[in-house]
C-alpha atoms as a PDB file:
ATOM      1  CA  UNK A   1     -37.975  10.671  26.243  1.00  0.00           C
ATOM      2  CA  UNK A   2     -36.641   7.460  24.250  1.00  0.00           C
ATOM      3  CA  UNK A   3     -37.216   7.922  20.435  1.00  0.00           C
ATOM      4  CA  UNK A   4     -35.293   4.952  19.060  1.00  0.00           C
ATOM      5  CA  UNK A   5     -33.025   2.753  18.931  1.00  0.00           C
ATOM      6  CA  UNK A   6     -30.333   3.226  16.105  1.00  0.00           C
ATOM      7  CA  UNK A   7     -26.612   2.649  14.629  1.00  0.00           C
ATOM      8  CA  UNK A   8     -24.246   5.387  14.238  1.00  0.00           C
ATOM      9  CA  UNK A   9     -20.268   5.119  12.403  1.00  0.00           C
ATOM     10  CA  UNK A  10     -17.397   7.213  13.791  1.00  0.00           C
ATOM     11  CA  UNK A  11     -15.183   8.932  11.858  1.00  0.00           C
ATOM     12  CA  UNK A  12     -12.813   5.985  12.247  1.00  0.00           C
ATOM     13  CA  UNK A  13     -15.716   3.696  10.919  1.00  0.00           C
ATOM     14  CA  UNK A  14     -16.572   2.176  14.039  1.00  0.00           C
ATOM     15  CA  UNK A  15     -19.755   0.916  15.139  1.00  0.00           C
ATOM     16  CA  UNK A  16     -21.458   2.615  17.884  1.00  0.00           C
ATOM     17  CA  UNK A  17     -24.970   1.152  18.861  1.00  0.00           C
ATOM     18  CA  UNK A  18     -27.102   4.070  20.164  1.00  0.00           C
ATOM     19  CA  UNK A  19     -30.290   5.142  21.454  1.00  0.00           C
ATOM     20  CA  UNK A  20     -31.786   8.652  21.248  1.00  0.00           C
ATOM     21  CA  UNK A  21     -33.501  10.548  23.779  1.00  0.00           C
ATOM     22  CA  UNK A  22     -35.765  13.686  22.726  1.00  0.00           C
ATOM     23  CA  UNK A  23     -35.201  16.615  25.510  1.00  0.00           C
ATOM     24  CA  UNK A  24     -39.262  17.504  25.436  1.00  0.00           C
ATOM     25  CA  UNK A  25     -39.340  21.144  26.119  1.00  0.00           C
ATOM     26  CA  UNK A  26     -37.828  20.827  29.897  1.00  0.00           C
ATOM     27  CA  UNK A  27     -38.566  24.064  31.948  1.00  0.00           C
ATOM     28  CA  UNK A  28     -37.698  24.781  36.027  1.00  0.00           C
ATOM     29  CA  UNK A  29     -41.404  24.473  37.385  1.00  0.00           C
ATOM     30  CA  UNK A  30     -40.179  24.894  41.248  1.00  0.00           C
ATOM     31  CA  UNK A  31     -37.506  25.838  43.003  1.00  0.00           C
ATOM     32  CA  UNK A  32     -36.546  24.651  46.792  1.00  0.00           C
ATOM     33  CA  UNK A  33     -35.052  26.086  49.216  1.00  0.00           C
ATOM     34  CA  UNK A  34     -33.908  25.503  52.893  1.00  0.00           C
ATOM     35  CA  UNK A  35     -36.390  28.169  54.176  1.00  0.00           C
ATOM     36  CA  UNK A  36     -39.008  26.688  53.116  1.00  0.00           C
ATOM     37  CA  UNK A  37     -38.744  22.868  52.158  1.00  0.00           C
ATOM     38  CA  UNK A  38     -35.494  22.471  54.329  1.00  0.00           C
ATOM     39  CA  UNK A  39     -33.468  21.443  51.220  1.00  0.00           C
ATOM     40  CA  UNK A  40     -32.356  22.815  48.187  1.00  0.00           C
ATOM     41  CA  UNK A  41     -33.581  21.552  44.605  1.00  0.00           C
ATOM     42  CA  UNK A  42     -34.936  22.121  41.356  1.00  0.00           C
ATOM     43  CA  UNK A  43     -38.807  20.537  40.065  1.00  0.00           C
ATOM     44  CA  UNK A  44     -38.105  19.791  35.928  1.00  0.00           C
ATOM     45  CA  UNK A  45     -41.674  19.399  33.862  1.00  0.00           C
ATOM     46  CA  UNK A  46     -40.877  17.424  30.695  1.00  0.00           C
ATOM     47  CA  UNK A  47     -43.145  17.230  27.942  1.00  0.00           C
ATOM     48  CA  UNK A  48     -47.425  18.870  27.829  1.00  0.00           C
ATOM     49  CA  UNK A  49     -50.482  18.383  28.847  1.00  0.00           C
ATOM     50  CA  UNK A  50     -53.636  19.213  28.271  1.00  0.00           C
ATOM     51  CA  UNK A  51     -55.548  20.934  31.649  1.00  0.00           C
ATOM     52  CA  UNK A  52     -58.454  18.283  31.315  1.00  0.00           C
ATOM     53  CA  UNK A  53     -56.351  15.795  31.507  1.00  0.00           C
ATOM     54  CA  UNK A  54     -54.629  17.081  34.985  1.00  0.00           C
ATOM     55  CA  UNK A  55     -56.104  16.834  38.696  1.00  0.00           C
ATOM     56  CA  UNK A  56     -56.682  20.143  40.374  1.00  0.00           C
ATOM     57  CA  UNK A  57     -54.167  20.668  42.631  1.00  0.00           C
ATOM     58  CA  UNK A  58     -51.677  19.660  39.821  1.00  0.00           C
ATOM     59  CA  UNK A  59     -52.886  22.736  38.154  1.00  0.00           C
ATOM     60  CA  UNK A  60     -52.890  24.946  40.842  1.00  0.00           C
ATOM     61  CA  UNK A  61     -49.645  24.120  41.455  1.00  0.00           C
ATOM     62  CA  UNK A  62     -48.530  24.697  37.544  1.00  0.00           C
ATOM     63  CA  UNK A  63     -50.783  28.392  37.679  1.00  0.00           C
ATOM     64  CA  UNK A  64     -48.997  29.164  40.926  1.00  0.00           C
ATOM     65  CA  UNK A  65     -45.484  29.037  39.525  1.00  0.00           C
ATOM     66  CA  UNK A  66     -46.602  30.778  36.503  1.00  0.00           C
ATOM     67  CA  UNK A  67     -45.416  27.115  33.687  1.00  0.00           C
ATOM     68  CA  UNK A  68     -47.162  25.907  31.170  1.00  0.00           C
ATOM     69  CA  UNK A  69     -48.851  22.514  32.274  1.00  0.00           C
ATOM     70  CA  UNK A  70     -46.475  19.589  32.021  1.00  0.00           C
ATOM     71  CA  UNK A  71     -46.530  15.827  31.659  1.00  0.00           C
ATOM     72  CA  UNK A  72     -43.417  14.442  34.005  1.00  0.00           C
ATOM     73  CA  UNK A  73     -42.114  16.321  37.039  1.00  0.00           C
ATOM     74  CA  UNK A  74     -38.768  15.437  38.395  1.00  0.00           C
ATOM     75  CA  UNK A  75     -37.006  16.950  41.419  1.00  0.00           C
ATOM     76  CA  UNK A  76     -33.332  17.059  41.197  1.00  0.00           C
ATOM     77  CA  UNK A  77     -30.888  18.113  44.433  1.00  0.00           C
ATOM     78  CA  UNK A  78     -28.549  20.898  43.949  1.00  0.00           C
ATOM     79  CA  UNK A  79     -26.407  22.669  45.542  1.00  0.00           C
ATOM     80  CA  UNK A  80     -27.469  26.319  46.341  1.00  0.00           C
ATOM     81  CA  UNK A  81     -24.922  28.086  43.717  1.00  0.00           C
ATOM     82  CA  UNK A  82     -26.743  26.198  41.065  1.00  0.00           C
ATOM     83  CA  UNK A  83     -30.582  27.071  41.359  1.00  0.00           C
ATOM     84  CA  UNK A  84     -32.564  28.365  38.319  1.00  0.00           C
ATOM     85  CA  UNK A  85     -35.068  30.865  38.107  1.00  0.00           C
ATOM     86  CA  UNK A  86     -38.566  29.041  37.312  1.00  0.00           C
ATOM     87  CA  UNK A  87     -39.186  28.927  33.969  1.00  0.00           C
ATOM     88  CA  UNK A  88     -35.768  28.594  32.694  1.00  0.00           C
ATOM     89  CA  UNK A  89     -35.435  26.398  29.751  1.00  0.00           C
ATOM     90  CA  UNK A  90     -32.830  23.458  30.284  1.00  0.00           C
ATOM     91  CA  UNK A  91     -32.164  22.005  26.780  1.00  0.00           C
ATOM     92  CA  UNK A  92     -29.337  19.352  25.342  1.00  0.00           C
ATOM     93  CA  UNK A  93     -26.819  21.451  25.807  1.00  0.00           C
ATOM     94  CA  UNK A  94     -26.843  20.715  29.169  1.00  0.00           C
ATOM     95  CA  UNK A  95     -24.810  17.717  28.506  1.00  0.00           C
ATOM     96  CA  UNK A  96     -21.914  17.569  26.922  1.00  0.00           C
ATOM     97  CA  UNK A  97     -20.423  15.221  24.301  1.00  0.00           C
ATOM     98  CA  UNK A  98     -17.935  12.115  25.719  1.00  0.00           C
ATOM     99  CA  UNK A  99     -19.661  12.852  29.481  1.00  0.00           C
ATOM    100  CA  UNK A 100     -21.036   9.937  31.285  1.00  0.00           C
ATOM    101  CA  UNK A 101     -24.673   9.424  32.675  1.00  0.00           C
ATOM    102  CA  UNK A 102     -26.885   7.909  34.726  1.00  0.00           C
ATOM    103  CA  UNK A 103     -30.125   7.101  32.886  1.00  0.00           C
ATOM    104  CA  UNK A 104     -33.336   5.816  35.292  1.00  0.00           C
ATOM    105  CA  UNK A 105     -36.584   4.713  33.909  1.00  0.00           C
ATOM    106  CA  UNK A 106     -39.334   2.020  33.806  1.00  0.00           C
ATOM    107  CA  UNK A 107     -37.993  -1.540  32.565  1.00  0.00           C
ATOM    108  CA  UNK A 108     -40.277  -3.079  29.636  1.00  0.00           C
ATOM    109  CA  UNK A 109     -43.350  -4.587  31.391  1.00  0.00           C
ATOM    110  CA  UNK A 110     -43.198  -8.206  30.515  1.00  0.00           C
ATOM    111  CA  UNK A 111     -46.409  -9.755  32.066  1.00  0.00           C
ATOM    112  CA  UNK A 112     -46.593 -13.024  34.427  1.00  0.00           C
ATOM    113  CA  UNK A 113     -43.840 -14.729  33.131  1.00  0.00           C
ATOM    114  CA  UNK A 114     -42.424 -18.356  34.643  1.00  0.00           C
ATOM    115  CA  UNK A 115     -38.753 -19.244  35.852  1.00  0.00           C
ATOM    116  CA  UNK A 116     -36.961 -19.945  32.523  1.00  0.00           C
ATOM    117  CA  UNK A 117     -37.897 -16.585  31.072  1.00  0.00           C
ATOM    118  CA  UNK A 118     -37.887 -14.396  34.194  1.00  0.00           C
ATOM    119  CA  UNK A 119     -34.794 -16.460  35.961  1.00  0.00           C
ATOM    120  CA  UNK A 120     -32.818 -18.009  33.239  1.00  0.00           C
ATOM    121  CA  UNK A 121     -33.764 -21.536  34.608  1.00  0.00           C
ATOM    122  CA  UNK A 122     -32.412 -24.618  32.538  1.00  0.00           C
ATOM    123  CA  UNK A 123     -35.862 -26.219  32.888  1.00  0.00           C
ATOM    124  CA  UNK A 124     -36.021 -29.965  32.884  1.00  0.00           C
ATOM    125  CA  UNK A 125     -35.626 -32.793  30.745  1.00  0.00           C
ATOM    126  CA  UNK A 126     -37.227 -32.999  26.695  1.00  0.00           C
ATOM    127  CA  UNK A 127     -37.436 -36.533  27.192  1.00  0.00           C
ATOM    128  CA  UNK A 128     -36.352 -39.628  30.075  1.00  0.00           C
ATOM    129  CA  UNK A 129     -39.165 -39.686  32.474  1.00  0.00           C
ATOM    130  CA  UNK A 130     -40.213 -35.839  32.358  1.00  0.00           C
ATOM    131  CA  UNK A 131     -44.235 -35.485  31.697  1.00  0.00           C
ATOM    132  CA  UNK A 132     -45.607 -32.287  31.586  1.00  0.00           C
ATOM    133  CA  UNK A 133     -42.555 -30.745  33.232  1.00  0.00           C
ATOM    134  CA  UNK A 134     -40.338 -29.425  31.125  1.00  0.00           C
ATOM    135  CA  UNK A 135     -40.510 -25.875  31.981  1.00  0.00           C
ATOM    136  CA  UNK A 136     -41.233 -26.010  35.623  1.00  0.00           C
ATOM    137  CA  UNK A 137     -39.760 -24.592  38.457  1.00  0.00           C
ATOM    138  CA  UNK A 138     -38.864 -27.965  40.167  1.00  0.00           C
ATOM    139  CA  UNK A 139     -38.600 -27.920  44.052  1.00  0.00           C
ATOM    140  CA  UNK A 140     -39.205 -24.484  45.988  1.00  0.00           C
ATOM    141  CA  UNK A 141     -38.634 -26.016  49.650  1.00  0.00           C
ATOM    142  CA  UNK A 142     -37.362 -28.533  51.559  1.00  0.00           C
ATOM    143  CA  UNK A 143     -39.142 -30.672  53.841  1.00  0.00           C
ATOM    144  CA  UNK A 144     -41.269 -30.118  57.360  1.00  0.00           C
ATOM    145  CA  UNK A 145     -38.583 -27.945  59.071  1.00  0.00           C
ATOM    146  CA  UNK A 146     -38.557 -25.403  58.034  1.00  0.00           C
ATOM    147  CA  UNK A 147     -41.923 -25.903  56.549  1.00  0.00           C
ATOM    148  CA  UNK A 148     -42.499 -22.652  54.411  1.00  0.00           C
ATOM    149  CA  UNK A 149     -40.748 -21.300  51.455  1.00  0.00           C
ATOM    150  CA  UNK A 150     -38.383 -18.297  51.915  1.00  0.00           C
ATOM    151  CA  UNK A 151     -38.871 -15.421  51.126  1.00  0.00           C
ATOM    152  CA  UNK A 152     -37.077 -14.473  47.570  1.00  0.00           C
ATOM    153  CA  UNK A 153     -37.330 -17.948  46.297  1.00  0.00           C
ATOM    154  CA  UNK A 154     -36.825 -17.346  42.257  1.00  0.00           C
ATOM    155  CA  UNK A 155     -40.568 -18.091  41.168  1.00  0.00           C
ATOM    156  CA  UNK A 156     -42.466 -17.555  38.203  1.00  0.00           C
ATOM    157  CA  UNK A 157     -43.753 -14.014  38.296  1.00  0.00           C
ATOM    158  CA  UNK A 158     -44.658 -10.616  37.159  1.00  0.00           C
ATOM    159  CA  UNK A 159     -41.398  -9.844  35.317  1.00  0.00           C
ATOM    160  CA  UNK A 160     -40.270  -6.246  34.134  1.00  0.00           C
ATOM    161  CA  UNK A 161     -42.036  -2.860  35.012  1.00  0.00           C
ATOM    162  CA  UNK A 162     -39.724  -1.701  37.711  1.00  0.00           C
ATOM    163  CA  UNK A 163     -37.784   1.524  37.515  1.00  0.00           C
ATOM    164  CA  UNK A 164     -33.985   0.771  36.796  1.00  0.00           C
ATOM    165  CA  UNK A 165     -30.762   2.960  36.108  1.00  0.00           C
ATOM    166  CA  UNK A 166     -28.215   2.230  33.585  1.00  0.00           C
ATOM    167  CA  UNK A 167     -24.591   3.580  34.933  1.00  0.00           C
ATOM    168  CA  UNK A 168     -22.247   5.046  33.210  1.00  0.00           C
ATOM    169  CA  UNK A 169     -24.166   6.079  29.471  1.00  0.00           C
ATOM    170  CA  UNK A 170     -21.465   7.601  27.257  1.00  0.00           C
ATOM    171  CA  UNK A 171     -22.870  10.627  25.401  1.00  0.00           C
ATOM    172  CA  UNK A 172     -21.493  10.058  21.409  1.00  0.00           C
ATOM    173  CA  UNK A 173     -23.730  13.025  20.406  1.00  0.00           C
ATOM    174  CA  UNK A 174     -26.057  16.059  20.700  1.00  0.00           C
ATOM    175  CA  UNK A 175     -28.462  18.048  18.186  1.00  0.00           C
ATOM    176  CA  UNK A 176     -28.882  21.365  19.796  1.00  0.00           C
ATOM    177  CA  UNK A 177     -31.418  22.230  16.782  1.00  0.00           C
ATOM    178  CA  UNK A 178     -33.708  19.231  16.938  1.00  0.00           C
ATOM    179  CA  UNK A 179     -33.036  19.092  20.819  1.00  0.00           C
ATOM    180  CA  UNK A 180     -31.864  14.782  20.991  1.00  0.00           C
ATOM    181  CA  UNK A 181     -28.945  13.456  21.907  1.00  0.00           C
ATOM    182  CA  UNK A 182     -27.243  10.096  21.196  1.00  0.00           C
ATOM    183  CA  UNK A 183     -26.244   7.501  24.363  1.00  0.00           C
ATOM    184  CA  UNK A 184     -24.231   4.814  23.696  1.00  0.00           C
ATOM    185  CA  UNK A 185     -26.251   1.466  24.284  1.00  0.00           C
ATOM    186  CA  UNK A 186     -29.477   0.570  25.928  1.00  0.00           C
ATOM    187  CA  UNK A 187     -31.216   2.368  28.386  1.00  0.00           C
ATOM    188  CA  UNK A 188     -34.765   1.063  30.101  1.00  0.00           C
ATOM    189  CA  UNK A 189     -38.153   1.374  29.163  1.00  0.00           C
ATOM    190  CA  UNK A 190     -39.592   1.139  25.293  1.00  0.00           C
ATOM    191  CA  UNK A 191     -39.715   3.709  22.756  1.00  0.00           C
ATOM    192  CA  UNK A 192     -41.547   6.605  23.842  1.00  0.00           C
ATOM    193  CA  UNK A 193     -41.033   6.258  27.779  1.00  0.00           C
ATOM    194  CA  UNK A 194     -39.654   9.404  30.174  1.00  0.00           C
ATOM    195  CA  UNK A 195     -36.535   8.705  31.430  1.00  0.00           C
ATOM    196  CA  UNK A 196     -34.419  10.687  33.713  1.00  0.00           C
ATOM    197  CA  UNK A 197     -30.998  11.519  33.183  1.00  0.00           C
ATOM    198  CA  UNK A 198     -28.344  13.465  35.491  1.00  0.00           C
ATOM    199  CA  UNK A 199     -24.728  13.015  35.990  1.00  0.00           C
ATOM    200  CA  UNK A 200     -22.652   9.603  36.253  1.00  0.00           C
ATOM    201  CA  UNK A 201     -22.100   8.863  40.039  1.00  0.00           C
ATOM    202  CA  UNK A 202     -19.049   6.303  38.977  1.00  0.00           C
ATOM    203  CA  UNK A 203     -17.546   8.133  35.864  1.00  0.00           C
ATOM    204  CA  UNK A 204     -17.807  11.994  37.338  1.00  0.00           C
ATOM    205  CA  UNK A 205     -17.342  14.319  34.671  1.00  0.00           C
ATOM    206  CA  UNK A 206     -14.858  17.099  34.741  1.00  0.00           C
ATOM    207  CA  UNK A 207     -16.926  20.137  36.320  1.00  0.00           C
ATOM    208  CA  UNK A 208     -14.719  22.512  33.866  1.00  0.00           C
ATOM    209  CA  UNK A 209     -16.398  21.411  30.760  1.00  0.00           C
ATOM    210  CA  UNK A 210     -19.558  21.629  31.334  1.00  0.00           C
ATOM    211  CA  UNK A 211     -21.974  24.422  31.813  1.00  0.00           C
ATOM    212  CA  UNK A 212     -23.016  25.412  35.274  1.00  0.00           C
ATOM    213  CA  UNK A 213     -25.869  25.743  36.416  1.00  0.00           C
ATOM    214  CA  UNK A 214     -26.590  24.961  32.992  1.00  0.00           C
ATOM    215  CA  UNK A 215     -26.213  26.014  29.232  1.00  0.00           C
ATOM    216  CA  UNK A 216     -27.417  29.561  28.202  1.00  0.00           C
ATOM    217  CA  UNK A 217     -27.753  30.807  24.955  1.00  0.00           C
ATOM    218  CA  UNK A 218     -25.655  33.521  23.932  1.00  0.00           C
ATOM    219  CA  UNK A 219     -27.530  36.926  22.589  1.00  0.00           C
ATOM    220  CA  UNK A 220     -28.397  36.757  19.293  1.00  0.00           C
ATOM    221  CA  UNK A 221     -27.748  33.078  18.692  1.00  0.00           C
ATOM    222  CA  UNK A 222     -29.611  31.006  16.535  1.00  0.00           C
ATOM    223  CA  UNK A 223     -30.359  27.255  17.312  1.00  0.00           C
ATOM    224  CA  UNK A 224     -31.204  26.556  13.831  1.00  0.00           C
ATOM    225  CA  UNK A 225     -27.706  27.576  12.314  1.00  0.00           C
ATOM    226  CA  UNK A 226     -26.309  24.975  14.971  1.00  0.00           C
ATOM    227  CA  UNK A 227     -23.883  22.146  14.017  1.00  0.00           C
ATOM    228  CA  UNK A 228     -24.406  18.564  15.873  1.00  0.00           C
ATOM    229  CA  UNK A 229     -21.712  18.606  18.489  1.00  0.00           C
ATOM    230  CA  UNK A 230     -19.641  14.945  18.829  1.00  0.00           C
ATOM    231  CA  UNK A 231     -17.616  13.284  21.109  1.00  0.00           C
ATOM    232  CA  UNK A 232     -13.859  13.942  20.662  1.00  0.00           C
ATOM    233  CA  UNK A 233     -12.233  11.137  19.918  1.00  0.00           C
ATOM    234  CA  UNK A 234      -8.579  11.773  19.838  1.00  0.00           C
ATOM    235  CA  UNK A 235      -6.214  11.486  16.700  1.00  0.00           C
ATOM    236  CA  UNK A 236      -5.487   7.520  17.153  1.00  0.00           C
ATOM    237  CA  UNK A 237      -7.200   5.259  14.476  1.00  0.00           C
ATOM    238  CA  UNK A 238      -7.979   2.073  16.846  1.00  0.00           C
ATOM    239  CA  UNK A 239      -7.805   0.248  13.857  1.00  0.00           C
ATOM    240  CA  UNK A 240      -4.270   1.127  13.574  1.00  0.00           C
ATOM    241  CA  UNK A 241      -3.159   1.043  17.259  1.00  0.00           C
ATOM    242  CA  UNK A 242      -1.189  -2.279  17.005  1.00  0.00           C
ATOM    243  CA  UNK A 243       0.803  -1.228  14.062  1.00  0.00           C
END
């Protein structure tokens, strides 16, 4: 879940524009097989909900696996080495700092918006003959062959609202006691929207440091005595590379 949208400072004293995502108590609620569904994955449940607020099957399906009733389910495919129990607790240590991610979620819903908004259309003229025109779309066709208007013409329209993925999210930095991480730049959706994160398809991270399946706690240890956990960033200064 997006919390906000904030600034962090390196220890070199650069600026890193960040946004921070809340992991919101994400527990295995199914697991898939090839017996059975013909594939293998894991179901995630994100977040809770109260049981009046559910359909019934949705809590059948919650009482059947024995979780507690959830807000957002996500499947995710794995391979079979890397399937959880149900009920297994998947927190921000999953991720690890400097790794890259996808992040997929629903774009800000903008309303019925027209071409120079939604398209970036120059519009026409302030002045010199234009009445009542200046933000219109102009012409949309051509004449009576072919007739019609094709199909994808840039027209005024509902704009946003449409899931979208942001490549390649740098991770700067993770809070193992408060469960949020830090991602470099934007990701979609407002504050307070689910989004879904899993690993970068174009920047793969090296499988050796990071946790398969995932990140258990070691006996004894306490998440509260945790330190925040940052990206290395090497010994350089960039601010004193060209010297």
């Amino acid at each position: 879940m997006t919390v906000l949208w904030t600034v962090l400072w390196d220890k070199w004293g650069k600026k890193i524009p960040t946004t921070v995502l809340w992991l919101d108590d994400n527990v295995v609620s199914q697991v898939k097989t090839v017996e059975k569904e013909g594939f293998f994955a894991l179901q995630v449940g994100a977040g809770q909900k109260k049981e009046k607020h559910l359909t019934k099957p949705e809590v059948g399906h919650f009482r059947a696996q024995g979780v507690p009733m959830k807000r957002k389910l996500k499947e995710f495919p794995v391979t079979e080495d890397a399937l959880l129990p149900v009920g297994t607790s998947i927190s921000v240590r999953h991720f690890v700092p400097g790794q890259y991610i996808d992040v997929t979620g629903i774009s800000k819903g903008k309303g019925f918006q027209g071409t120079m908004k939604r398209w970036n259309f120059k519009g026409g003229p302030a002045s010199h003959g234009a009445s009542l025109s200046h933000r219109s779309a102009g012409s949309t066709g051509q004449r009576d062959a072919p007739g019609k208007v094709f199909k994808g013409k840039k027209m005024a329209g509902r704009m946003g609202g449409k899931q979208r993925t942001v490549k390649s999210v740098w991770v700067y930095k993770i809070d193992p006691q408060r469960n949020i991480m830090w991602v470099k730049g934007q990701v979609p959706g407002p504050t307070g929207s689910f989004v879904f994160l899993k690993d970068a398809v174009y920047e793969k991270p090296d499988i050796s440091t990071l946790p398969f399946p995932t990140h258990f706690a070691k006996e004894g240890e306490e998440v509260e005595g945790l330190e925040p956990l940052v990206a290395d960033l090497g010994e350089l200064d960039p601010f004193m590379a060209a010297d």
